[in-house]
Structures are given as C-alpha cells and as structure tokens.
PDB file of N, CA and C in Angstrom:
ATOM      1  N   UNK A   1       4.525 -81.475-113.554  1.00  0.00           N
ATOM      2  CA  UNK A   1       5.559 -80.586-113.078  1.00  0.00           C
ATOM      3  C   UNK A   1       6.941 -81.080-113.485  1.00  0.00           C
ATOM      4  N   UNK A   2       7.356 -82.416-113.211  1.00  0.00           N
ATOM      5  CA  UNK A   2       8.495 -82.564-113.820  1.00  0.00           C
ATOM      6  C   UNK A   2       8.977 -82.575-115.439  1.00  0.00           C
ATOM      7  N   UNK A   3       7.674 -82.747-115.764  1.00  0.00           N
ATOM      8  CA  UNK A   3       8.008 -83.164-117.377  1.00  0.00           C
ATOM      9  C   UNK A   3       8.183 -81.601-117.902  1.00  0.00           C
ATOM     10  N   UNK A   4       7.664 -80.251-117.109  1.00  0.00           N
ATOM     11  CA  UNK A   4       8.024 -79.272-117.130  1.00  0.00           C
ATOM     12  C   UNK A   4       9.484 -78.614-117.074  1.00  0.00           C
ATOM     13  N   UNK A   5      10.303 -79.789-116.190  1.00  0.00           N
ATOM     14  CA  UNK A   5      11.506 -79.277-116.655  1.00  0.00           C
ATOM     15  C   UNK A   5      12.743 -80.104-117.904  1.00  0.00           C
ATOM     16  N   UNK A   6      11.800 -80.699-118.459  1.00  0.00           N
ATOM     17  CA  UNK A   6      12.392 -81.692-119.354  1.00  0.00           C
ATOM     18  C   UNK A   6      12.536 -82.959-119.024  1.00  0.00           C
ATOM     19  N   UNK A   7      11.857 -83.550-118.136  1.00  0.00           N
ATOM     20  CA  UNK A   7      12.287 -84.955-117.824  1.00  0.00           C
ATOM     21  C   UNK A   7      10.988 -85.623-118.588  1.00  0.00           C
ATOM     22  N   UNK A   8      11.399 -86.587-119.544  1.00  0.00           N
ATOM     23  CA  UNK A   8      10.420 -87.273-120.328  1.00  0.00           C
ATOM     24  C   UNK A   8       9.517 -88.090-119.352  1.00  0.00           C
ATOM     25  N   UNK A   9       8.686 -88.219-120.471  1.00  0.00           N
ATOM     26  CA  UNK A   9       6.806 -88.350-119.515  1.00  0.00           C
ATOM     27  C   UNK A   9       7.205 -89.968-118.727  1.00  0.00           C
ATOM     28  N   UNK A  10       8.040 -91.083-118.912  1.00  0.00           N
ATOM     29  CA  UNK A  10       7.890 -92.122-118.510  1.00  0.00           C
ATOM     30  C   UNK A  10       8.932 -91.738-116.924  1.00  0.00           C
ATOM     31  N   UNK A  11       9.940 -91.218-117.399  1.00  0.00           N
ATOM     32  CA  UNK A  11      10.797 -90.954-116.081  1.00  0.00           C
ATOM     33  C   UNK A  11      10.470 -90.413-114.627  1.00  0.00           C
ATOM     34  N   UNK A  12       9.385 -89.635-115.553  1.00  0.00           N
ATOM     35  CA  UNK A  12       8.458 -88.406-114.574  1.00  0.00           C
ATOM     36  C   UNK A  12       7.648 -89.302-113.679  1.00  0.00           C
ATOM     37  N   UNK A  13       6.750 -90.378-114.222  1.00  0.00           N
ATOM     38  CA  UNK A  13       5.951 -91.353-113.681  1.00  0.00           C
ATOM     39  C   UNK A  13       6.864 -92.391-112.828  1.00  0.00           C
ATOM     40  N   UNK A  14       7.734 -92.660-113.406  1.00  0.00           N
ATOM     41  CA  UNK A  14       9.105 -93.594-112.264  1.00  0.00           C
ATOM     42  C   UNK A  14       8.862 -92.731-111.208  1.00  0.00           C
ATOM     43  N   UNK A  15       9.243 -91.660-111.358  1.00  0.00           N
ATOM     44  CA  UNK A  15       9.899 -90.828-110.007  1.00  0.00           C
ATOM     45  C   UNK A  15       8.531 -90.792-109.200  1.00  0.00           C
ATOM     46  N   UNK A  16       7.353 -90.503-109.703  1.00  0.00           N
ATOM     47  CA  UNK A  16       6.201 -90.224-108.606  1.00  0.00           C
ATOM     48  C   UNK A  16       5.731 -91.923-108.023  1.00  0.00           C
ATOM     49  N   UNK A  17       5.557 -92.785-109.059  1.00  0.00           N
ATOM     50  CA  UNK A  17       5.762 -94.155-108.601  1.00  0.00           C
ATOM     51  C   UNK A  17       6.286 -94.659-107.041  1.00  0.00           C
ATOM     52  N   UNK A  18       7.912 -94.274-107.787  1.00  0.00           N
ATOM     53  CA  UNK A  18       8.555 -94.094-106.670  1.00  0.00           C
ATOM     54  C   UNK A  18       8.327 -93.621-104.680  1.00  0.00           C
ATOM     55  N   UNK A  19       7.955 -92.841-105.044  1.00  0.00           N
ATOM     56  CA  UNK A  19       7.381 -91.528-104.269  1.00  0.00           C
ATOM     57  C   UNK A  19       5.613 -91.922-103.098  1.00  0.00           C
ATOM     58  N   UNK A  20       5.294 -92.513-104.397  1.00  0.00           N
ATOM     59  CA  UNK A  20       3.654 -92.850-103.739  1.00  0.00           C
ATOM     60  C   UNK A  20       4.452 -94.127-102.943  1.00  0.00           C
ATOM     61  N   UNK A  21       5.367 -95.187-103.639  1.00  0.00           N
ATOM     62  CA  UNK A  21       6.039 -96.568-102.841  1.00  0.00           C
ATOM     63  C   UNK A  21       6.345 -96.120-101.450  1.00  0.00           C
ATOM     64  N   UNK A  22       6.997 -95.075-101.263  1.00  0.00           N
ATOM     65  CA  UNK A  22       7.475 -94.691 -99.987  1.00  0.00           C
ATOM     66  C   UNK A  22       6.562 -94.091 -99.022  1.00  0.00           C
ATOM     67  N   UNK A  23       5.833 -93.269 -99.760  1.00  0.00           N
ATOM     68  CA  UNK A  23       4.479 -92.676 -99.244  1.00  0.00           C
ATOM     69  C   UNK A  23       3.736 -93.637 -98.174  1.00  0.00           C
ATOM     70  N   UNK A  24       3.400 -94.564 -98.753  1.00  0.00           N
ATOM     71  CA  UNK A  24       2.626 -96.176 -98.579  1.00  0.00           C
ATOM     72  C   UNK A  24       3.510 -96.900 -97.639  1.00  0.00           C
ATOM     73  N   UNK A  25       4.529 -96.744 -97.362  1.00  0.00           N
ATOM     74  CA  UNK A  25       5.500 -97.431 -96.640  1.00  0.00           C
ATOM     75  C   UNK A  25       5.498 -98.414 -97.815  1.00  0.00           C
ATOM     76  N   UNK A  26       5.737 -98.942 -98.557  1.00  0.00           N
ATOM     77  CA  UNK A  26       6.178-100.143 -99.355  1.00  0.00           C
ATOM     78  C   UNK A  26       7.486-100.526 -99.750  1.00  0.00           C
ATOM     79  N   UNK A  27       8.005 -98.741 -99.758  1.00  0.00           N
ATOM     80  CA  UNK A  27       9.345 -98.981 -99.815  1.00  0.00           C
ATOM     81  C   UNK A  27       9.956 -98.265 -98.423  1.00  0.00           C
ATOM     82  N   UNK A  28      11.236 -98.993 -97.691  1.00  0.00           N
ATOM     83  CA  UNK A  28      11.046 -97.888 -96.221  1.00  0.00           C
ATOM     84  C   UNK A  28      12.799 -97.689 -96.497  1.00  0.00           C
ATOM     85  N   UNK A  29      13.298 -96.903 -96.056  1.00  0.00           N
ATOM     86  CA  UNK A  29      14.636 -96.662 -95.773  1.00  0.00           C
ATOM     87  C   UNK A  29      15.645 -96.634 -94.510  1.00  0.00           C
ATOM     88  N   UNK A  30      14.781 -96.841 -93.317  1.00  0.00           N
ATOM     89  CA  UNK A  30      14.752 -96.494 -91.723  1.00  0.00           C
ATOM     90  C   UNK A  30      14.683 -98.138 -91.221  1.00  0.00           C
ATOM     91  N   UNK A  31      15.191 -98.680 -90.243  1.00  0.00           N
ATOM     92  CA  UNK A  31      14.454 -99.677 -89.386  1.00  0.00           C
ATOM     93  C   UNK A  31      15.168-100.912 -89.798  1.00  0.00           C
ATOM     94  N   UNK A  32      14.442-102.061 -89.991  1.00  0.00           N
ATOM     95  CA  UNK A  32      15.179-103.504 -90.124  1.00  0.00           C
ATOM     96  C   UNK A  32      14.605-103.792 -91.814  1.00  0.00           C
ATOM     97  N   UNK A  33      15.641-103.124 -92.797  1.00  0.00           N
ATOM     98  CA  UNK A  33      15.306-102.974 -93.911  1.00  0.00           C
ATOM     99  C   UNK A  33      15.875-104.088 -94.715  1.00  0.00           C
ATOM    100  N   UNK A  34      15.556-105.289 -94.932  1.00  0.00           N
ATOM    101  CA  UNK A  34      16.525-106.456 -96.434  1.00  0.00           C
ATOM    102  C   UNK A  34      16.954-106.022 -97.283  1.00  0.00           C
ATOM    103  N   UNK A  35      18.190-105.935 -97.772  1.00  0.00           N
ATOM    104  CA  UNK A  35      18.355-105.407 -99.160  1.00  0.00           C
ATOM    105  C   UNK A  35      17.553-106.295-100.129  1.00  0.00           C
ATOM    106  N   UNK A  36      17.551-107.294 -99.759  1.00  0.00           N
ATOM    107  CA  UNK A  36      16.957-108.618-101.144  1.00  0.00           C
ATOM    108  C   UNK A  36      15.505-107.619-101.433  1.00  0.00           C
ATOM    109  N   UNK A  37      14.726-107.750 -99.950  1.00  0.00           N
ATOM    110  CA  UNK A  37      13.509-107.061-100.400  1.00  0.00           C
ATOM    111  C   UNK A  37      13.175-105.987-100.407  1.00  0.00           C
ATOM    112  N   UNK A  38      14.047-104.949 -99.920  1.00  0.00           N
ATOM    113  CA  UNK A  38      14.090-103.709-100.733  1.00  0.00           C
ATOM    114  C   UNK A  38      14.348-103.539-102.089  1.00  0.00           C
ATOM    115  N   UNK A  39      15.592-104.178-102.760  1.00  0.00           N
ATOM    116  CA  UNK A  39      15.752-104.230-103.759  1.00  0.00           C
ATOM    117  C   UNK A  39      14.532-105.446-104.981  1.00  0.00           C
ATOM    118  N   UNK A  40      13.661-105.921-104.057  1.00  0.00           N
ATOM    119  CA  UNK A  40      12.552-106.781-104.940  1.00  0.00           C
ATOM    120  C   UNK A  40      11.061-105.579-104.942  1.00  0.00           C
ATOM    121  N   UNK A  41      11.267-104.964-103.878  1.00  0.00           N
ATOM    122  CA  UNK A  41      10.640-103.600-104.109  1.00  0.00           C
ATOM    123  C   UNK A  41      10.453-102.739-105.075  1.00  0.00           C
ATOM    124  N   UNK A  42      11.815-102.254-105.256  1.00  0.00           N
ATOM    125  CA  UNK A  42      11.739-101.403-106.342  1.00  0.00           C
ATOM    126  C   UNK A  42      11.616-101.534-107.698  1.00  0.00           C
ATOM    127  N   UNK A  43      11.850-103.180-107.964  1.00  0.00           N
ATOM    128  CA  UNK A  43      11.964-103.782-109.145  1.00  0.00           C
ATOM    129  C   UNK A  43      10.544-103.543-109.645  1.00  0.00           C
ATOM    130  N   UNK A  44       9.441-103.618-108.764  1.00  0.00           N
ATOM    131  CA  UNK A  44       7.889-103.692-108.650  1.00  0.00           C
ATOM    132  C   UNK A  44       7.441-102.452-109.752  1.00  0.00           C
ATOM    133  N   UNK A  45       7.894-101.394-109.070  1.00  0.00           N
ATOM    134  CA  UNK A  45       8.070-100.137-109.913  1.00  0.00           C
ATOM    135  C   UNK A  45       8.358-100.014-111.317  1.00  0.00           C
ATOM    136  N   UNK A  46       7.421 -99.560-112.109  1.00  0.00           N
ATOM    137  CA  UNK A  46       7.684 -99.647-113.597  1.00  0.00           C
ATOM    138  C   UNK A  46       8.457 -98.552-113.744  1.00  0.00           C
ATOM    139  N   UNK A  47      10.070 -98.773-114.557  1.00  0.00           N
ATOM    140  CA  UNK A  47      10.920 -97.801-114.773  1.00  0.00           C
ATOM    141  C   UNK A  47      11.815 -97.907-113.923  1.00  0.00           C
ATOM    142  N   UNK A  48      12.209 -98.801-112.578  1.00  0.00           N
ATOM    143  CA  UNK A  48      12.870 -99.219-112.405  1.00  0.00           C
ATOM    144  C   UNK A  48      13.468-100.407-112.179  1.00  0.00           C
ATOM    145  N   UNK A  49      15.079-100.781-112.631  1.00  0.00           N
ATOM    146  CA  UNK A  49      14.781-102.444-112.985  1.00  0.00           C
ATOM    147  C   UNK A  49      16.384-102.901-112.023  1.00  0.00           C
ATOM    148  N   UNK A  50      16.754-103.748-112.488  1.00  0.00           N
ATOM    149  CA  UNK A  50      17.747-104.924-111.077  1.00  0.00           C
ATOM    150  C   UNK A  50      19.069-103.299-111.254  1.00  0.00           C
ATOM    151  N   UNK A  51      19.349-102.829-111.958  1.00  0.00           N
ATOM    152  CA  UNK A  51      20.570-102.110-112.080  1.00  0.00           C
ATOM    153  C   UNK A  51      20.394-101.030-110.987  1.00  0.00           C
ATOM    154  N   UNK A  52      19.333-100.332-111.090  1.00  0.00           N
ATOM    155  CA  UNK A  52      18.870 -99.068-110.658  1.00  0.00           C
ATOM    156  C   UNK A  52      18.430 -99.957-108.879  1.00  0.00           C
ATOM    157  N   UNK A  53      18.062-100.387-108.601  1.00  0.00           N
ATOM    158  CA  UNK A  53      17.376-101.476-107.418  1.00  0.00           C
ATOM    159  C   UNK A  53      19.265-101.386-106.424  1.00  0.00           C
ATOM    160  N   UNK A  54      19.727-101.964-107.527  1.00  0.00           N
ATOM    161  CA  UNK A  54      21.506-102.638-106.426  1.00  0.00           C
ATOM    162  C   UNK A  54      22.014-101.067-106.176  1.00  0.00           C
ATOM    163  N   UNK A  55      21.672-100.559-107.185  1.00  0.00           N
ATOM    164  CA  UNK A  55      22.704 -98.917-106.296  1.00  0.00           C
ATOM    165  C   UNK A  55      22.091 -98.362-105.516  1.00  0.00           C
ATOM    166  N   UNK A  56      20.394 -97.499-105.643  1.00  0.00           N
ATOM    167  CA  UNK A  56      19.946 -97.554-104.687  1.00  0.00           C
ATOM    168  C   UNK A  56      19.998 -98.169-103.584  1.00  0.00           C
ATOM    169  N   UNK A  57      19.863 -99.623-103.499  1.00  0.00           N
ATOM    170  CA  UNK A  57      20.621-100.132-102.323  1.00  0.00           C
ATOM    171  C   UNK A  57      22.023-100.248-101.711  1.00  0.00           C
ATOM    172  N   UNK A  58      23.099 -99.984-102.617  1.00  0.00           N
ATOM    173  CA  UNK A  58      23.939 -99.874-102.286  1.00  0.00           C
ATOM    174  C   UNK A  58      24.280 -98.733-101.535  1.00  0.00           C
ATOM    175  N   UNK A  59      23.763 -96.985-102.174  1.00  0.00           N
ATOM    176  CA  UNK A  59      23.621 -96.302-101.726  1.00  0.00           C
ATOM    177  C   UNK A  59      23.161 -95.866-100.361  1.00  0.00           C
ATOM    178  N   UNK A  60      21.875 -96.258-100.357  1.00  0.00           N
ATOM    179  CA  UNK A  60      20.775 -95.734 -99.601  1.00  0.00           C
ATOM    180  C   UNK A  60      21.241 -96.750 -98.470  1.00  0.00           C
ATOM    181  N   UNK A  61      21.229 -97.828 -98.632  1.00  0.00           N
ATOM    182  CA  UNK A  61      21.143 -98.871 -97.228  1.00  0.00           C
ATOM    183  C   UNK A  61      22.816 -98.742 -96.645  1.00  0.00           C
ATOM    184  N   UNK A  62      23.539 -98.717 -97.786  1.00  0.00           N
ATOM    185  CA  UNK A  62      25.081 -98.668 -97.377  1.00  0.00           C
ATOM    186  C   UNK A  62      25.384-100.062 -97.736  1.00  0.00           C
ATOM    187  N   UNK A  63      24.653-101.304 -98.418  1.00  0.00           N
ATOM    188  CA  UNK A  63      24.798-102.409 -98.383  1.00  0.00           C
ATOM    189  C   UNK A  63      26.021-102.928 -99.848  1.00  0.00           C
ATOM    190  N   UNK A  64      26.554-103.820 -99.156  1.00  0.00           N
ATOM    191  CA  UNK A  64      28.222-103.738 -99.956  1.00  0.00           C
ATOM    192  C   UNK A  64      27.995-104.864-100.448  1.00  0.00           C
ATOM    193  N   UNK A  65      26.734-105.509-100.986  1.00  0.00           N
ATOM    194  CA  UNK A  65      26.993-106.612-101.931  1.00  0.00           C
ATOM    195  C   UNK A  65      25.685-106.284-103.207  1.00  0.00           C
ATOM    196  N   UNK A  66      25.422-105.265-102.513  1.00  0.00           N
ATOM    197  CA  UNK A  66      24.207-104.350-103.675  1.00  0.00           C
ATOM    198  C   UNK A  66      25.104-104.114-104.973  1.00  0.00           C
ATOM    199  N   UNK A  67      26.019-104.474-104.980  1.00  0.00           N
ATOM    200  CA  UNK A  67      26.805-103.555-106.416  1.00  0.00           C
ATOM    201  C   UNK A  67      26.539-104.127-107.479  1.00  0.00           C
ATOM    202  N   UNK A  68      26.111-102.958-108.133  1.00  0.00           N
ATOM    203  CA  UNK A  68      25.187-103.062-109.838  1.00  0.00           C
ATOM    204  C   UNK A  68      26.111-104.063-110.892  1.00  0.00           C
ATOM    205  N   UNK A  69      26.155-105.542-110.839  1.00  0.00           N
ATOM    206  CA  UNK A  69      26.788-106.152-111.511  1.00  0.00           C
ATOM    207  C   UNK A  69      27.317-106.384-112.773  1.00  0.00           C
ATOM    208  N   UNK A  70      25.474-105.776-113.366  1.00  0.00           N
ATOM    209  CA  UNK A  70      25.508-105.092-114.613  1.00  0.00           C
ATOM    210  C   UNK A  70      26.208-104.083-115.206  1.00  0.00           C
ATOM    211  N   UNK A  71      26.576-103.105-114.191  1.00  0.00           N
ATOM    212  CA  UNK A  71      27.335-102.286-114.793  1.00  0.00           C
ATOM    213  C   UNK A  71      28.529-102.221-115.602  1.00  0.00           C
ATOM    214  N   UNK A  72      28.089-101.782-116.961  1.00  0.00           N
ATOM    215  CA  UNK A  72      29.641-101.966-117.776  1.00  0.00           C
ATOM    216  C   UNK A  72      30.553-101.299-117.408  1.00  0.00           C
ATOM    217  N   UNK A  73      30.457-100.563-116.997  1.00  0.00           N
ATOM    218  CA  UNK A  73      31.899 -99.329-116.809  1.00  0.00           C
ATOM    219  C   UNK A  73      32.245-100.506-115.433  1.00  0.00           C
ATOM    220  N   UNK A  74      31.591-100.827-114.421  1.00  0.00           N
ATOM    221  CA  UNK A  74      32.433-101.689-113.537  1.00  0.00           C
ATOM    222  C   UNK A  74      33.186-102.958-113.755  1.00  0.00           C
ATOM    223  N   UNK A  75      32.064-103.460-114.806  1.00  0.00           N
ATOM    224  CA  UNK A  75      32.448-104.564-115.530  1.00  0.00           C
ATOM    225  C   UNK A  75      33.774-104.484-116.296  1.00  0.00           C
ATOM    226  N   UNK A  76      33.974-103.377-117.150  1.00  0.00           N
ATOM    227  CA  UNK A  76      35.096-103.654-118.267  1.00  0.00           C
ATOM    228  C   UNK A  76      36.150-102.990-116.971  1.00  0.00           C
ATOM    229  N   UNK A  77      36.184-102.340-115.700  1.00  0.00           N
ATOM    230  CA  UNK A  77      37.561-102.138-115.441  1.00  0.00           C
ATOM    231  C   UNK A  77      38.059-103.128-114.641  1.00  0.00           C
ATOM    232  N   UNK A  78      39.122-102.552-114.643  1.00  0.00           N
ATOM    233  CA  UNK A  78      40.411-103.943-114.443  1.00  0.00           C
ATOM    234  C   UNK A  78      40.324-103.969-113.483  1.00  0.00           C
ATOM    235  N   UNK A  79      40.201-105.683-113.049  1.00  0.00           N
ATOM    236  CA  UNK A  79      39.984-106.041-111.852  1.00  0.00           C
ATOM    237  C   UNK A  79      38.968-106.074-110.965  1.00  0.00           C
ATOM    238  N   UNK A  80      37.709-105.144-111.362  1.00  0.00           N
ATOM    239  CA  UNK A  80      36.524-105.000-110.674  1.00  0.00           C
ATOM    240  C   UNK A  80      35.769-106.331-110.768  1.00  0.00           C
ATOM    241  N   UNK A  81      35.727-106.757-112.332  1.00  0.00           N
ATOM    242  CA  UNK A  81      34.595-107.202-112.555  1.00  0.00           C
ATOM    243  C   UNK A  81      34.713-108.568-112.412  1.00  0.00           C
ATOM    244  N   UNK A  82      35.958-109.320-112.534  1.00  0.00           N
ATOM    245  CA  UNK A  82      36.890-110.117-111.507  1.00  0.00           C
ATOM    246  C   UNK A  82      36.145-110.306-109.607  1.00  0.00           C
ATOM    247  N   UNK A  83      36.620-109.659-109.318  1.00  0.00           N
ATOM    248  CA  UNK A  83      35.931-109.297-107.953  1.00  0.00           C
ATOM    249  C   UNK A  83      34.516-109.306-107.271  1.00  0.00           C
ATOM    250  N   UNK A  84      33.914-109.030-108.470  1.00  0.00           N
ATOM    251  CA  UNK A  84      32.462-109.023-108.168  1.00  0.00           C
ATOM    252  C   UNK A  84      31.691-110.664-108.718  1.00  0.00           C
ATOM    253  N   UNK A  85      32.951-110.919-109.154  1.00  0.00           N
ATOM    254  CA  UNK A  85      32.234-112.231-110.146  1.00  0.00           C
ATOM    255  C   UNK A  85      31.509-112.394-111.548  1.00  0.00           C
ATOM    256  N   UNK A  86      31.849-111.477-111.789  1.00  0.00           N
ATOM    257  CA  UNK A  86      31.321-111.127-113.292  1.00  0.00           C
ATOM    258  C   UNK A  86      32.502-110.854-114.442  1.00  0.00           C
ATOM    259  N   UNK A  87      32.185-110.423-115.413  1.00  0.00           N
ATOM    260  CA  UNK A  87      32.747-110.318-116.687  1.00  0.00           C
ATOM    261  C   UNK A  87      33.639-111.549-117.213  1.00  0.00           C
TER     262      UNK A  87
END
C-alpha cells in the first residue's frame, strides 16, 4: 500500500517495521520512557539510524538533548553547532 503511493520499497518496510515496534510495545511513547533507550530502540530498526532516533526523540518525548548532532544544516549555522558541541 505505501509503495502505492510512491514511497520506495525500503522506506515502506521502515515505516511498517516501525509500526509492528510499537505494536509489540518495543517501542512505547507514554509512561517512564529513556530517551537513551528509546532512541537505542529505534536504531534496532532497519532504515532507521542515530539522526532519525535524536529527532524522533526530540520530538516525540520533548527531550532537549535529543538534538540530531549530525545535522548539517544545524551544524553549519552560526552558533548552533558551537552549542551543541559539534562542528
């Protein structure tokens, strides 16, 4: 179904991956959640890796040291990447 609307065949499998993780409780979003091991969670998941893991957590948990370090666009602007300890 997804690859039906253009999402290539590996992305499609991330997302249901995904999906069965939560299904299973393996991954939870509710309750006394770690970012470390939420975010060692998702890493588990083929198709998703440490970048995609810190925003989701950053996002989802609200957690303010989840920030995707990797990220270049955070990285090259001024002053961010300073801040975060990187670049």
């Amino acid at each position: 179904m997804l690859t039906s609307i253009g999402l290539p065949a590996a992305q499609a499998e991330t997302i249901r991956a995904f999906a069965r993780a939560v299904r299973d409780g393996q991954i939870r979003f509710v309750g006394n959640v770690q970012a470390e091991d939420f975010m060692k969670g998702l890493c588990e998941i083929p198709g998703i890796g440490k970048w995609t893991a810190q925003y989701v957590a950053m996002r989802a948990l609200g957690e303010p040291d989840a920030l995707p370090t990797g990220d270049l666009g955070l990285v090259r602007s001024p002053g961010v990447g300073e801040c975060a300890g990187v670049g």
